[in-house]
PDB file of N, CA and C in Angstrom:
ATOM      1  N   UNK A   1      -8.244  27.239  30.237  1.00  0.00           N
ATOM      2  CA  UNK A   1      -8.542  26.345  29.142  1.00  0.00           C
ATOM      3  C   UNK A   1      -7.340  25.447  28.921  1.00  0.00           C
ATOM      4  N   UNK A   2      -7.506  24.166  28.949  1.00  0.00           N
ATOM      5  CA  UNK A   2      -6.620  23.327  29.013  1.00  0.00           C
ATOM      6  C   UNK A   2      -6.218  22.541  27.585  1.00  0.00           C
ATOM      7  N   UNK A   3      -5.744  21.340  27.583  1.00  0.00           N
ATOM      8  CA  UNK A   3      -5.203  21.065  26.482  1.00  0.00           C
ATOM      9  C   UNK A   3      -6.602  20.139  25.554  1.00  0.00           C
ATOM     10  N   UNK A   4      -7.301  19.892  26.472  1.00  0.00           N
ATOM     11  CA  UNK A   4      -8.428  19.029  25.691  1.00  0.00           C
ATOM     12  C   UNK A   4      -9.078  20.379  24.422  1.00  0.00           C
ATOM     13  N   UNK A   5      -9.114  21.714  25.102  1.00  0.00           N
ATOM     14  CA  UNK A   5      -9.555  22.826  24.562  1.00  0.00           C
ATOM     15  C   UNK A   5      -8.325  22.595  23.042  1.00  0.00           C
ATOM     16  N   UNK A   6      -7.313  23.110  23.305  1.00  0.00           N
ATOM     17  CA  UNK A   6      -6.472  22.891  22.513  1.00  0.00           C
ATOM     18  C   UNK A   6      -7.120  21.870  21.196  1.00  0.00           C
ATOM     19  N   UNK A   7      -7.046  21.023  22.028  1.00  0.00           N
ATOM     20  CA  UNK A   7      -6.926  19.751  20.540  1.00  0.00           C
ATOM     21  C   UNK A   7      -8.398  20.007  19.805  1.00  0.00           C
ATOM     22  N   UNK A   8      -9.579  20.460  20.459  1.00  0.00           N
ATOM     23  CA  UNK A   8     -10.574  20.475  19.781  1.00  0.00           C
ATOM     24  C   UNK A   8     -10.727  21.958  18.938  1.00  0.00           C
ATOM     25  N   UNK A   9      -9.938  22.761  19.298  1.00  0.00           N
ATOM     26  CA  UNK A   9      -9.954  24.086  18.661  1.00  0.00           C
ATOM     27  C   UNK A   9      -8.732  24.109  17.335  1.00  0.00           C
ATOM     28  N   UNK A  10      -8.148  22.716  17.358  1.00  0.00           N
ATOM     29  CA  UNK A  10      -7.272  22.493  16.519  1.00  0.00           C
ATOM     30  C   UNK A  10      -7.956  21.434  15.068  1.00  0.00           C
ATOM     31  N   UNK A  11      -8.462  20.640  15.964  1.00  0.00           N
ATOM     32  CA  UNK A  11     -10.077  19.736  15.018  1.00  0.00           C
ATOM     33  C   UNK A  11     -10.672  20.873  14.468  1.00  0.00           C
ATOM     34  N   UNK A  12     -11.314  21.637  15.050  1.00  0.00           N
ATOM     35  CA  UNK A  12     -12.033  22.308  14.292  1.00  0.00           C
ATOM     36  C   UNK A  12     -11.160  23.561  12.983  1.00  0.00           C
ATOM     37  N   UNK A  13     -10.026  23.663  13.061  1.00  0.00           N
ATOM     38  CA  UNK A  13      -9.193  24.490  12.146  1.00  0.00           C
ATOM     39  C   UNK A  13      -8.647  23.399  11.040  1.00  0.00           C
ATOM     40  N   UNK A  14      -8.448  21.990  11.251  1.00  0.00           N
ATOM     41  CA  UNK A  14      -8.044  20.914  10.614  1.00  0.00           C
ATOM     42  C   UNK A  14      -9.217  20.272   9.526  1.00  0.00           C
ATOM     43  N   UNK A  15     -10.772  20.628  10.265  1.00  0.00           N
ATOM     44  CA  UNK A  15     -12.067  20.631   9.363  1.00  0.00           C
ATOM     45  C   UNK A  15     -12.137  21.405   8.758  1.00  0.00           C
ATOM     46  N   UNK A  16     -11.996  22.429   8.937  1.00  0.00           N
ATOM     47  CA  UNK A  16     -11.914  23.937   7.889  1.00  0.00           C
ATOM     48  C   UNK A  16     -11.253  23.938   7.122  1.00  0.00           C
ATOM     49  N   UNK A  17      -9.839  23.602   6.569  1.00  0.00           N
ATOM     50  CA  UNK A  17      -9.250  23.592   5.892  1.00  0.00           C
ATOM     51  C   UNK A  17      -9.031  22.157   5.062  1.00  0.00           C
ATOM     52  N   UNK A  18      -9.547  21.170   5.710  1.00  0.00           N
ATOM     53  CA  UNK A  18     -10.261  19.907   4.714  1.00  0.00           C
ATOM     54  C   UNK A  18     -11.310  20.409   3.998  1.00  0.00           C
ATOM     55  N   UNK A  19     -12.242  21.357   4.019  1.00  0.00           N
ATOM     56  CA  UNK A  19     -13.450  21.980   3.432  1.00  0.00           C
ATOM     57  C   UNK A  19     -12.305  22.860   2.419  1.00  0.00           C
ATOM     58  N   UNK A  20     -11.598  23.609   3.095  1.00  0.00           N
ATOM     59  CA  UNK A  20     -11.144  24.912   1.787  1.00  0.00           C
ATOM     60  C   UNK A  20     -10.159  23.779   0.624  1.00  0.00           C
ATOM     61  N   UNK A  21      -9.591  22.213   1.226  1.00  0.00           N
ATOM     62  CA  UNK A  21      -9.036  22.079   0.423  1.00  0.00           C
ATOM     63  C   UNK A  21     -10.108  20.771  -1.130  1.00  0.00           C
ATOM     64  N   UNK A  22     -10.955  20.765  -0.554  1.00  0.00           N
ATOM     65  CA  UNK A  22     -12.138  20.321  -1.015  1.00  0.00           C
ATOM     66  C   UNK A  22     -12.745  21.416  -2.163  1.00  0.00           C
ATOM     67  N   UNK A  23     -12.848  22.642  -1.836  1.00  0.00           N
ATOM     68  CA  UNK A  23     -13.471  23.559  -2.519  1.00  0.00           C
ATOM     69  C   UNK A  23     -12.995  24.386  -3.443  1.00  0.00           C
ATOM     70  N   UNK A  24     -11.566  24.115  -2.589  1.00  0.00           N
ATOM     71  CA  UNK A  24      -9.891  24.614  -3.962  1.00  0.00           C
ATOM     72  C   UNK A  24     -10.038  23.612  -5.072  1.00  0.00           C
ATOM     73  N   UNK A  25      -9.963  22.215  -4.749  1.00  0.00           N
ATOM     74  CA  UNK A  25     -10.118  21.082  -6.127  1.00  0.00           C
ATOM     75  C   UNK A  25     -11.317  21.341  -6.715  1.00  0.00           C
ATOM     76  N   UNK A  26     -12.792  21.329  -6.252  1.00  0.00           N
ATOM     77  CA  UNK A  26     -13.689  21.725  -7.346  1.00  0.00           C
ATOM     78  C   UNK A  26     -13.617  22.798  -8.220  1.00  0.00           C
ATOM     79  N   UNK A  27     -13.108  24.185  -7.178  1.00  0.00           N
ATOM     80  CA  UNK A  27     -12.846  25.153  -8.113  1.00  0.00           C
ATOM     81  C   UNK A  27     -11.812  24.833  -9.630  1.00  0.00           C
ATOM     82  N   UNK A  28     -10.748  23.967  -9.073  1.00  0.00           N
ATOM     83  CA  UNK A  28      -9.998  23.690 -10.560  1.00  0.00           C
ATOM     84  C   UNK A  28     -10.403  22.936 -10.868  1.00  0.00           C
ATOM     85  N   UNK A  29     -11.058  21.917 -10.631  1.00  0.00           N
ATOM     86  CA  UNK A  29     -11.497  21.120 -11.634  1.00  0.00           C
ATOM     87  C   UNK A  29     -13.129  21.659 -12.769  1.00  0.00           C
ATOM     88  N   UNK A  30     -13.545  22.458 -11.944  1.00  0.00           N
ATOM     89  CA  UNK A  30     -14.512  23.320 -12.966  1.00  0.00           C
ATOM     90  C   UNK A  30     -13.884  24.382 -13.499  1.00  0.00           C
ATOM     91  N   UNK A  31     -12.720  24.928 -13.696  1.00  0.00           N
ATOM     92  CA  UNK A  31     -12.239  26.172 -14.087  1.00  0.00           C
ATOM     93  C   UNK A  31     -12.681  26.665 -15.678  1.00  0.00           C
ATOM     94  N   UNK A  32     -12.975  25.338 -16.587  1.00  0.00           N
ATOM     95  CA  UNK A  32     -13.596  25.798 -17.790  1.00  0.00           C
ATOM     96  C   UNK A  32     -14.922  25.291 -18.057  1.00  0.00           C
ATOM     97  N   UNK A  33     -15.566  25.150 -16.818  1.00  0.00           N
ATOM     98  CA  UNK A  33     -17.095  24.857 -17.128  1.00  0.00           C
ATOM     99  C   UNK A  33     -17.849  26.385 -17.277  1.00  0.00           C
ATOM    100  N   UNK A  34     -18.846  26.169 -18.023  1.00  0.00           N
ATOM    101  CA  UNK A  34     -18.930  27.602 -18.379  1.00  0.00           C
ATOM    102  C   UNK A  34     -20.323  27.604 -17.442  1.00  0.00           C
ATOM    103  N   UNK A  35     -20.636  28.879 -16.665  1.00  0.00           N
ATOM    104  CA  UNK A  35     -21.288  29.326 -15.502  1.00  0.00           C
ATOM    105  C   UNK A  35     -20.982  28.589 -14.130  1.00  0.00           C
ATOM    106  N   UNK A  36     -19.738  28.373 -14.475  1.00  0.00           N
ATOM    107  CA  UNK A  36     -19.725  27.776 -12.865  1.00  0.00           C
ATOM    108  C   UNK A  36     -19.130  29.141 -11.761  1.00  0.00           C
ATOM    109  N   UNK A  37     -19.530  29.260 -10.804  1.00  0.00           N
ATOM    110  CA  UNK A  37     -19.077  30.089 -10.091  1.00  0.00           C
ATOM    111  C   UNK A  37     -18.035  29.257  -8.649  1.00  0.00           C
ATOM    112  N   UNK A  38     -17.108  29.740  -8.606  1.00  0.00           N
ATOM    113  CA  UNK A  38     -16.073  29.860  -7.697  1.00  0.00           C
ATOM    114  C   UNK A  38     -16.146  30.143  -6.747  1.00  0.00           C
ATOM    115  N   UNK A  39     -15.920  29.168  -5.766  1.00  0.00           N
ATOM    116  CA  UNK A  39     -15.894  29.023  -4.159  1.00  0.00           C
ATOM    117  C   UNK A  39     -15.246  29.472  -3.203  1.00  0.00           C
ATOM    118  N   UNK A  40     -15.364  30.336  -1.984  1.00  0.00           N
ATOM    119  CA  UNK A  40     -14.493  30.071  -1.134  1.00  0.00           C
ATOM    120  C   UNK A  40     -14.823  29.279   0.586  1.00  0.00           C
ATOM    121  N   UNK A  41     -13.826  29.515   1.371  1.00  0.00           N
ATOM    122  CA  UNK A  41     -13.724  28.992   2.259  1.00  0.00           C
ATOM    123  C   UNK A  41     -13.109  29.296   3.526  1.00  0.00           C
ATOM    124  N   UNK A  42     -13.602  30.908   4.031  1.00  0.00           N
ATOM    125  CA  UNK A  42     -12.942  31.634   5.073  1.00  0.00           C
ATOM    126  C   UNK A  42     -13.451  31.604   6.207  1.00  0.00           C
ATOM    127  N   UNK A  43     -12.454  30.591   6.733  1.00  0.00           N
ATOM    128  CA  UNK A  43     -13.485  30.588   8.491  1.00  0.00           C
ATOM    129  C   UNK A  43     -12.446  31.390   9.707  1.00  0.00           C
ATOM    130  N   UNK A  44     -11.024  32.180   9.425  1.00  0.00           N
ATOM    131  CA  UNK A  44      -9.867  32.374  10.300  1.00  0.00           C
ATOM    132  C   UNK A  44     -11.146  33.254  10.864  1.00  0.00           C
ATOM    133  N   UNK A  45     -11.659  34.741  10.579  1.00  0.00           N
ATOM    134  CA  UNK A  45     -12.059  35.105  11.774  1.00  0.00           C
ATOM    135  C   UNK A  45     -13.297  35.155  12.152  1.00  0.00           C
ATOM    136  N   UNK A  46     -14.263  34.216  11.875  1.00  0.00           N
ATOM    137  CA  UNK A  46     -15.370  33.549  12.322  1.00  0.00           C
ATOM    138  C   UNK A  46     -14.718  32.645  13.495  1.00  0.00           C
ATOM    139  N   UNK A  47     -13.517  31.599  13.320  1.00  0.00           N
ATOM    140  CA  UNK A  47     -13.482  30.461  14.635  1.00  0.00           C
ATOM    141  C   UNK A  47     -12.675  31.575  15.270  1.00  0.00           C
ATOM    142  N   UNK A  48     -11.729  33.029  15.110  1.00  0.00           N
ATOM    143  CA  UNK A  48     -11.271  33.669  16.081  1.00  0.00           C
ATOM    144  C   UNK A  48     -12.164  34.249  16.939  1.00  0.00           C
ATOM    145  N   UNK A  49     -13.214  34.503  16.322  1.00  0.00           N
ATOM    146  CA  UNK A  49     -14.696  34.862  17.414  1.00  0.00           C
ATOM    147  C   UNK A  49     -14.898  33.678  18.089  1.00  0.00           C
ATOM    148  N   UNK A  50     -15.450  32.827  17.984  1.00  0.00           N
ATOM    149  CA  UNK A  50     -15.574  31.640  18.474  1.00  0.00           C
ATOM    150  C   UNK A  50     -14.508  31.095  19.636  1.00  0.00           C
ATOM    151  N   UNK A  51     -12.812  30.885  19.206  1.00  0.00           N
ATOM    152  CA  UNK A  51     -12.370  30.662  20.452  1.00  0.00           C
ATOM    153  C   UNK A  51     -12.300  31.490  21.289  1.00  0.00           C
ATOM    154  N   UNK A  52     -12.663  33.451  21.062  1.00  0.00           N
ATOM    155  CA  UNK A  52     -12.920  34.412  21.950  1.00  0.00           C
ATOM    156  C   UNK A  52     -13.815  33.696  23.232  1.00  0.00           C
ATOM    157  N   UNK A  53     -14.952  33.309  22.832  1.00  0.00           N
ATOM    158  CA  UNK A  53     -16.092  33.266  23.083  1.00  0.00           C
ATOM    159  C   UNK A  53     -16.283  31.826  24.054  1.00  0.00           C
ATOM    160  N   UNK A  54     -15.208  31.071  23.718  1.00  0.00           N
ATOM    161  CA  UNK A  54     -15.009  29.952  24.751  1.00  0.00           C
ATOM    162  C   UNK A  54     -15.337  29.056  24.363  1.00  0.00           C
ATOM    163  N   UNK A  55     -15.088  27.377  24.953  1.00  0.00           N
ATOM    164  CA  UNK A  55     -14.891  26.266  24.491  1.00  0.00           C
ATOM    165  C   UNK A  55     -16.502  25.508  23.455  1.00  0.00           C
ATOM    166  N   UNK A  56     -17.930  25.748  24.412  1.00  0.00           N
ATOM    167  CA  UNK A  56     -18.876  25.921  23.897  1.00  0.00           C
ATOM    168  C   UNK A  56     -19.391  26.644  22.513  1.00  0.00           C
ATOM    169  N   UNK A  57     -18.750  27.634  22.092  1.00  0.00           N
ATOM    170  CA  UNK A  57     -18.718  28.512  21.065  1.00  0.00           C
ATOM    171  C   UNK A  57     -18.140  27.749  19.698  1.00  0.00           C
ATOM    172  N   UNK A  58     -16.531  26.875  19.720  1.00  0.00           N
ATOM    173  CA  UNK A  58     -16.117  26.234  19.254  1.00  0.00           C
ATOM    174  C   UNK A  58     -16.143  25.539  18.912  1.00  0.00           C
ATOM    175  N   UNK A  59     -16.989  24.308  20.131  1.00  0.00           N
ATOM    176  CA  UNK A  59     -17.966  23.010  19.449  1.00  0.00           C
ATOM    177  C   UNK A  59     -18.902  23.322  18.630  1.00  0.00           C
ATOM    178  N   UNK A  60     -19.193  24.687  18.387  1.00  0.00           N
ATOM    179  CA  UNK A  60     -20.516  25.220  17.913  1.00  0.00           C
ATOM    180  C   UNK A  60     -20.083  24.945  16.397  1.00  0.00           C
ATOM    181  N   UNK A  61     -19.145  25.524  16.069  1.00  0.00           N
ATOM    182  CA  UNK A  61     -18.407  26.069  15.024  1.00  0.00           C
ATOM    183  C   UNK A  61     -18.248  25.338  13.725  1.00  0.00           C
ATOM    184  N   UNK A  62     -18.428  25.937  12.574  1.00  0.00           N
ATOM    185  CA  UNK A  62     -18.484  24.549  11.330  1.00  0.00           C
ATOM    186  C   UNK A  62     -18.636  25.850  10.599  1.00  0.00           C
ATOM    187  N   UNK A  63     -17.436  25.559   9.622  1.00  0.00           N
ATOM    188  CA  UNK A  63     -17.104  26.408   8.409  1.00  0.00           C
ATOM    189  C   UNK A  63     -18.170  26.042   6.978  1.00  0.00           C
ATOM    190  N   UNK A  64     -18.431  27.372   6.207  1.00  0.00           N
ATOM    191  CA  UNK A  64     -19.399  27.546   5.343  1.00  0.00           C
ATOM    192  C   UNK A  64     -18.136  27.350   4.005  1.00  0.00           C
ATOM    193  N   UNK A  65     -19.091  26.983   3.247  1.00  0.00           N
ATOM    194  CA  UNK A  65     -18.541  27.614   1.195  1.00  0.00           C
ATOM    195  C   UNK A  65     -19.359  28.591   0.881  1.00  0.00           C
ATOM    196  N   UNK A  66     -18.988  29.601   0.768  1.00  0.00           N
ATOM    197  CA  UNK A  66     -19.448  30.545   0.107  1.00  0.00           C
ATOM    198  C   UNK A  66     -19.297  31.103  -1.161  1.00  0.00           C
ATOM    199  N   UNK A  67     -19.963  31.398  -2.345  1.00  0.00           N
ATOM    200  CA  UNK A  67     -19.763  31.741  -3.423  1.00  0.00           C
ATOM    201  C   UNK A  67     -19.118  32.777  -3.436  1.00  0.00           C
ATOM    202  N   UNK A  68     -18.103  33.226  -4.135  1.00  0.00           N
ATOM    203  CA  UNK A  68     -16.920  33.979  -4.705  1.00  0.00           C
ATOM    204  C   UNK A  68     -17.677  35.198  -5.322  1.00  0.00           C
ATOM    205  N   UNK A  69     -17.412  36.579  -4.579  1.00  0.00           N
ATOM    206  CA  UNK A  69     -17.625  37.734  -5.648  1.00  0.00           C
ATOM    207  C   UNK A  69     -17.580  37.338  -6.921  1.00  0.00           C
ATOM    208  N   UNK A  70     -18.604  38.276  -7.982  1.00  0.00           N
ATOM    209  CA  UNK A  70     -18.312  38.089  -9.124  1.00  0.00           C
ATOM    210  C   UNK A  70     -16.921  39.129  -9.662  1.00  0.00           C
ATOM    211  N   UNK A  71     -16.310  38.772  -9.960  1.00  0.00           N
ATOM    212  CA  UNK A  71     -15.164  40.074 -10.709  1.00  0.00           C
ATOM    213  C   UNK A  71     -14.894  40.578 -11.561  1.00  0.00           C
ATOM    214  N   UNK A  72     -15.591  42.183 -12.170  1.00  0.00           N
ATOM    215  CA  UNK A  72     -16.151  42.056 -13.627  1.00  0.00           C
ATOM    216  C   UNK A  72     -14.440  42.382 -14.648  1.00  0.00           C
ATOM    217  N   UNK A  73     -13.262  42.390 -13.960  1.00  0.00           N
ATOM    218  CA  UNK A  73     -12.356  42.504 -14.152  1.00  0.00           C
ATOM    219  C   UNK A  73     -11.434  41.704 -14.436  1.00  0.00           C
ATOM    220  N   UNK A  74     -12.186  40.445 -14.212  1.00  0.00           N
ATOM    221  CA  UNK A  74     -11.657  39.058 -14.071  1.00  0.00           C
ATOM    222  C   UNK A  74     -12.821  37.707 -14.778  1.00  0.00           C
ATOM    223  N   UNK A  75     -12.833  37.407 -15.525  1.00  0.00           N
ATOM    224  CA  UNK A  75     -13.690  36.957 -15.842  1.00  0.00           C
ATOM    225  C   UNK A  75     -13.390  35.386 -16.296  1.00  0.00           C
ATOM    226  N   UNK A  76     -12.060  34.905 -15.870  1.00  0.00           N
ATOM    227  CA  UNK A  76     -11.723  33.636 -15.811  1.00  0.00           C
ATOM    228  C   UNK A  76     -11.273  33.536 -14.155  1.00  0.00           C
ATOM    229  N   UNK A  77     -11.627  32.347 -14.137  1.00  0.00           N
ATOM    230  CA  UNK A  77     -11.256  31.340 -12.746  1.00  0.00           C
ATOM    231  C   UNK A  77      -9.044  31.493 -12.949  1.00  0.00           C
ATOM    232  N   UNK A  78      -8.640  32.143 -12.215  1.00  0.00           N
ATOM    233  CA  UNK A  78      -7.110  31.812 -12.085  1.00  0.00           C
ATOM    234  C   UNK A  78      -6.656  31.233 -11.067  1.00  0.00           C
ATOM    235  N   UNK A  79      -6.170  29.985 -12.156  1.00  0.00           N
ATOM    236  CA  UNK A  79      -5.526  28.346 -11.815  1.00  0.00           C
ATOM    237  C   UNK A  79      -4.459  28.681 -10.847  1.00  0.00           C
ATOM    238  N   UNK A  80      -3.664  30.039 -11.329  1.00  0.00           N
ATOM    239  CA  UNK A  80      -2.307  29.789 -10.498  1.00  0.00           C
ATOM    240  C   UNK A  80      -2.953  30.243  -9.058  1.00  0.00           C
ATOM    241  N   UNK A  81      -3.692  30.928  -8.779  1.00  0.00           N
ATOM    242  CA  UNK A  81      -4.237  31.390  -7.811  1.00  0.00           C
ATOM    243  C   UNK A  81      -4.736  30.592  -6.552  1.00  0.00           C
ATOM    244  N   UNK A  82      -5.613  29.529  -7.639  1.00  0.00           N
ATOM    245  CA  UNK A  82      -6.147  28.931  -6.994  1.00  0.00           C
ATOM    246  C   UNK A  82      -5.188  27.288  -6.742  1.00  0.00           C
ATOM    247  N   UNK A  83      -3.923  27.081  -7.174  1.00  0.00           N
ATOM    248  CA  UNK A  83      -3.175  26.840  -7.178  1.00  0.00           C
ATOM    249  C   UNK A  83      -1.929  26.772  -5.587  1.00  0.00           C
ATOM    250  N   UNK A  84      -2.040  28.212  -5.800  1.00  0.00           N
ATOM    251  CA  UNK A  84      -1.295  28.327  -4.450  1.00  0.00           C
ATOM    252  C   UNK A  84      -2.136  28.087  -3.060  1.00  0.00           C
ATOM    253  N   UNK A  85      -3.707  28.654  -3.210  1.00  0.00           N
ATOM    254  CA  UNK A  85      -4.393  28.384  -2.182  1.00  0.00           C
ATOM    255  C   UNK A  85      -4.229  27.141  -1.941  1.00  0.00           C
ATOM    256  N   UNK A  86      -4.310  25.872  -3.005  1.00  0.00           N
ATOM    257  CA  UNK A  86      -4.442  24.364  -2.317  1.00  0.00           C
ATOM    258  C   UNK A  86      -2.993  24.010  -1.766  1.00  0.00           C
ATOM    259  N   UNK A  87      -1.951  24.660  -2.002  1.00  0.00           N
ATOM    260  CA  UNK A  87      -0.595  24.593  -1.554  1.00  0.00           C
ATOM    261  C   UNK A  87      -0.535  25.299  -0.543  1.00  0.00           C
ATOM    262  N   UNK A  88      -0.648  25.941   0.009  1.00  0.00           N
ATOM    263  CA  UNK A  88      -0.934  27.086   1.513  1.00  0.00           C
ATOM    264  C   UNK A  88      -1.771  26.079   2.330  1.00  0.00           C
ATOM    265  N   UNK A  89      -3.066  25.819   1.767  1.00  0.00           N
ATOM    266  CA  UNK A  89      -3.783  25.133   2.700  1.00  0.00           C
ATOM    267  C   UNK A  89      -3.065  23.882   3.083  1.00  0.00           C
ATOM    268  N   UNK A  90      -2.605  23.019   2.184  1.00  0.00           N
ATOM    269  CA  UNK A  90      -1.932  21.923   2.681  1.00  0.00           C
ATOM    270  C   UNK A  90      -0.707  21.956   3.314  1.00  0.00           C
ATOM    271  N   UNK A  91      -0.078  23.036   2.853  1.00  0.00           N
ATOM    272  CA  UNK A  91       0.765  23.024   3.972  1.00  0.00           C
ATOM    273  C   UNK A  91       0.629  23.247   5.812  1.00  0.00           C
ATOM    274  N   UNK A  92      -0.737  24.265   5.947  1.00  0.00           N
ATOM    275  CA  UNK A  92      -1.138  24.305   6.599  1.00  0.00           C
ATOM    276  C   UNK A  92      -1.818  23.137   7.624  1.00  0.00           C
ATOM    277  N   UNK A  93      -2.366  22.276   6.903  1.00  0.00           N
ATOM    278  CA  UNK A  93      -3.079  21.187   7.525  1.00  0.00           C
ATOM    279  C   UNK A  93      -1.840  20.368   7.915  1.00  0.00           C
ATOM    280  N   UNK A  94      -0.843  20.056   7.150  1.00  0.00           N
ATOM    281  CA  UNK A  94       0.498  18.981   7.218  1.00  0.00           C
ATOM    282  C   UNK A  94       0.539  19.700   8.824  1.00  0.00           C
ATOM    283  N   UNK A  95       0.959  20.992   8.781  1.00  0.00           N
ATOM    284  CA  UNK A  95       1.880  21.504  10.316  1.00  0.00           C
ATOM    285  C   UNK A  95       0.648  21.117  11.562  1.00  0.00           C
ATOM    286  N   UNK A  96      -0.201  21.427  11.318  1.00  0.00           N
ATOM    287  CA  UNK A  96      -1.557  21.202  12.407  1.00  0.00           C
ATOM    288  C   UNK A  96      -1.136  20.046  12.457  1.00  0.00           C
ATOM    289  N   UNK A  97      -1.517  19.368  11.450  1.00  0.00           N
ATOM    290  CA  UNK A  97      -1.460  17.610  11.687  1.00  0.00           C
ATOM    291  C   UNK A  97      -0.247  17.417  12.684  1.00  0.00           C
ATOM    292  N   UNK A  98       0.957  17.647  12.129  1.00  0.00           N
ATOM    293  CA  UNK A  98       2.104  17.521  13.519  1.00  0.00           C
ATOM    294  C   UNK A  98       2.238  18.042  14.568  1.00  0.00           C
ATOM    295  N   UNK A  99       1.347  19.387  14.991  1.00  0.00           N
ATOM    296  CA  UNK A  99       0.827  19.974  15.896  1.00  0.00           C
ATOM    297  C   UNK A  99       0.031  18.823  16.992  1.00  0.00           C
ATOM    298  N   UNK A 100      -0.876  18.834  16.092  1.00  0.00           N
ATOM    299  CA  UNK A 100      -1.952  17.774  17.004  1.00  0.00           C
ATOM    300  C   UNK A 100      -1.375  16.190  17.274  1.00  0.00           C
ATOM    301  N   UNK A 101      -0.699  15.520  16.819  1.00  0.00           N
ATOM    302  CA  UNK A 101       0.136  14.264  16.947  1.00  0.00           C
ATOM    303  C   UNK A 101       0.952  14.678  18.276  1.00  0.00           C
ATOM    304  N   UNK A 102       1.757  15.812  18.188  1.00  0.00           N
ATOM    305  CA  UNK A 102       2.487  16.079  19.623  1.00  0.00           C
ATOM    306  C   UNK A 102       2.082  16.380  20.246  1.00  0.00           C
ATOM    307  N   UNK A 103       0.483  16.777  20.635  1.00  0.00           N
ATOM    308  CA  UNK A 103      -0.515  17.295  21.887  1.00  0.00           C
ATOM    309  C   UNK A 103      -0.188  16.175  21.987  1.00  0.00           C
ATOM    310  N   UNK A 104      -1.230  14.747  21.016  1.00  0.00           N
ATOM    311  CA  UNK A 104      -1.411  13.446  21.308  1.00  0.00           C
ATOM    312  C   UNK A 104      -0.566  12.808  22.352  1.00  0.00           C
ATOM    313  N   UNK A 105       0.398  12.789  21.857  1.00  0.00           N
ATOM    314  CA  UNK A 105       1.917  12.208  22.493  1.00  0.00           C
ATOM    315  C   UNK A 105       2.271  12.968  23.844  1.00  0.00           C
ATOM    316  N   UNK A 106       2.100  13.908  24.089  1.00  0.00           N
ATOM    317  CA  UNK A 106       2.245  14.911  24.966  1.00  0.00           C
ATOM    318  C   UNK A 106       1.348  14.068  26.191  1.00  0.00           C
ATOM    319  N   UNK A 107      -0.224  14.139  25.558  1.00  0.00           N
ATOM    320  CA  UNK A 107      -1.175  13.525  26.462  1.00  0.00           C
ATOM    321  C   UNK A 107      -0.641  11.797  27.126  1.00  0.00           C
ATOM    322  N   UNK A 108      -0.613  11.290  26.187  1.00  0.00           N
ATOM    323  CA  UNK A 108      -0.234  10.064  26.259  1.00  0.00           C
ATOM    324  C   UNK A 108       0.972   9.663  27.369  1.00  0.00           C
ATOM    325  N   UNK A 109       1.816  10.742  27.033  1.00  0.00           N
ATOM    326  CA  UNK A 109       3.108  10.243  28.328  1.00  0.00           C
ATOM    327  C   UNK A 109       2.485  10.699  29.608  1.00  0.00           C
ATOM    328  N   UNK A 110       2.083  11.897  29.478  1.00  0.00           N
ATOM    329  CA  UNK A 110       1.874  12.440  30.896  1.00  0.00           C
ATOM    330  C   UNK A 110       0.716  11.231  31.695  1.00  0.00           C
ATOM    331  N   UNK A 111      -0.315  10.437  30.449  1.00  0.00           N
ATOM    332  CA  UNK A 111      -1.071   9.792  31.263  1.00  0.00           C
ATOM    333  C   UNK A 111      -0.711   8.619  31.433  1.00  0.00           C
ATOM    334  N   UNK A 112       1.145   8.132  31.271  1.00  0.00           N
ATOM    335  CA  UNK A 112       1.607   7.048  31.714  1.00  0.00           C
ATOM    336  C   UNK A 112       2.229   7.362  32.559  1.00  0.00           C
ATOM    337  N   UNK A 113       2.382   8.608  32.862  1.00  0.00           N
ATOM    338  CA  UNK A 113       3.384   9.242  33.669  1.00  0.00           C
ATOM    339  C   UNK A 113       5.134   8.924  33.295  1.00  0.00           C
ATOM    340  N   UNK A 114       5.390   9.129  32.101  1.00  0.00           N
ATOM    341  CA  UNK A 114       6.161   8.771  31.679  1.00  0.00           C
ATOM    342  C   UNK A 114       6.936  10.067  31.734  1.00  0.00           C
TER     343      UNK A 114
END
């Protein structure tokens, strides 16, 4: 599996976490609507099956929102929580993003032969 594999198994982790960071802001921005239920957005070992499973498997691949256990222990949405998730995730996407720019570049010289 070569680098084209790479970059598209990297697209597809860079969509996933545009979705979790999508679903982190609704969650705070509804945090005091009353019956709103709380989202998540776990695709790590759904696409780890998937790149198991090979390049076909991956194109397949597209992360869900799924509604949030209820927690009868917890009965407010927590901001700081959900807080750090949109800070994790973005940090996450920032490093991919420079990840995938240096495949780019990577590709690019080799196909000037530079």
């Amino acid at each position: 599996m070569g680098s084209q594999y790479t970059v598209a198994l990297v697209g597809k982790v860079l969509d996933a976490l545009n979705l979790r960071q999508i679903t982190t802001a609704q969650n705070i921005a509804n945090a005091n609507s009353a019956h709103y239920v709380p989202k998540d957005v776990s695709f790590e070992a759904s696409l780890a099956r998937a790149a198991a499973e090979g390049p076909d498997a991956v194109r397949r691949f597209s992360a869900e929102v799924t509604a949030r256990p209820f927690n009868t222990d917890q009965q407010e949405l927590r901001l700081d929580l959900e807080m750090q998730t949109a800070s994790a995730t973005a940090q996450r996407y920032s490093a991919l993003s420079d990840l995938l720019g240096r495949e780019m570049e990577i590709q690019r010289l080799a196909t000037r032969g530079q």
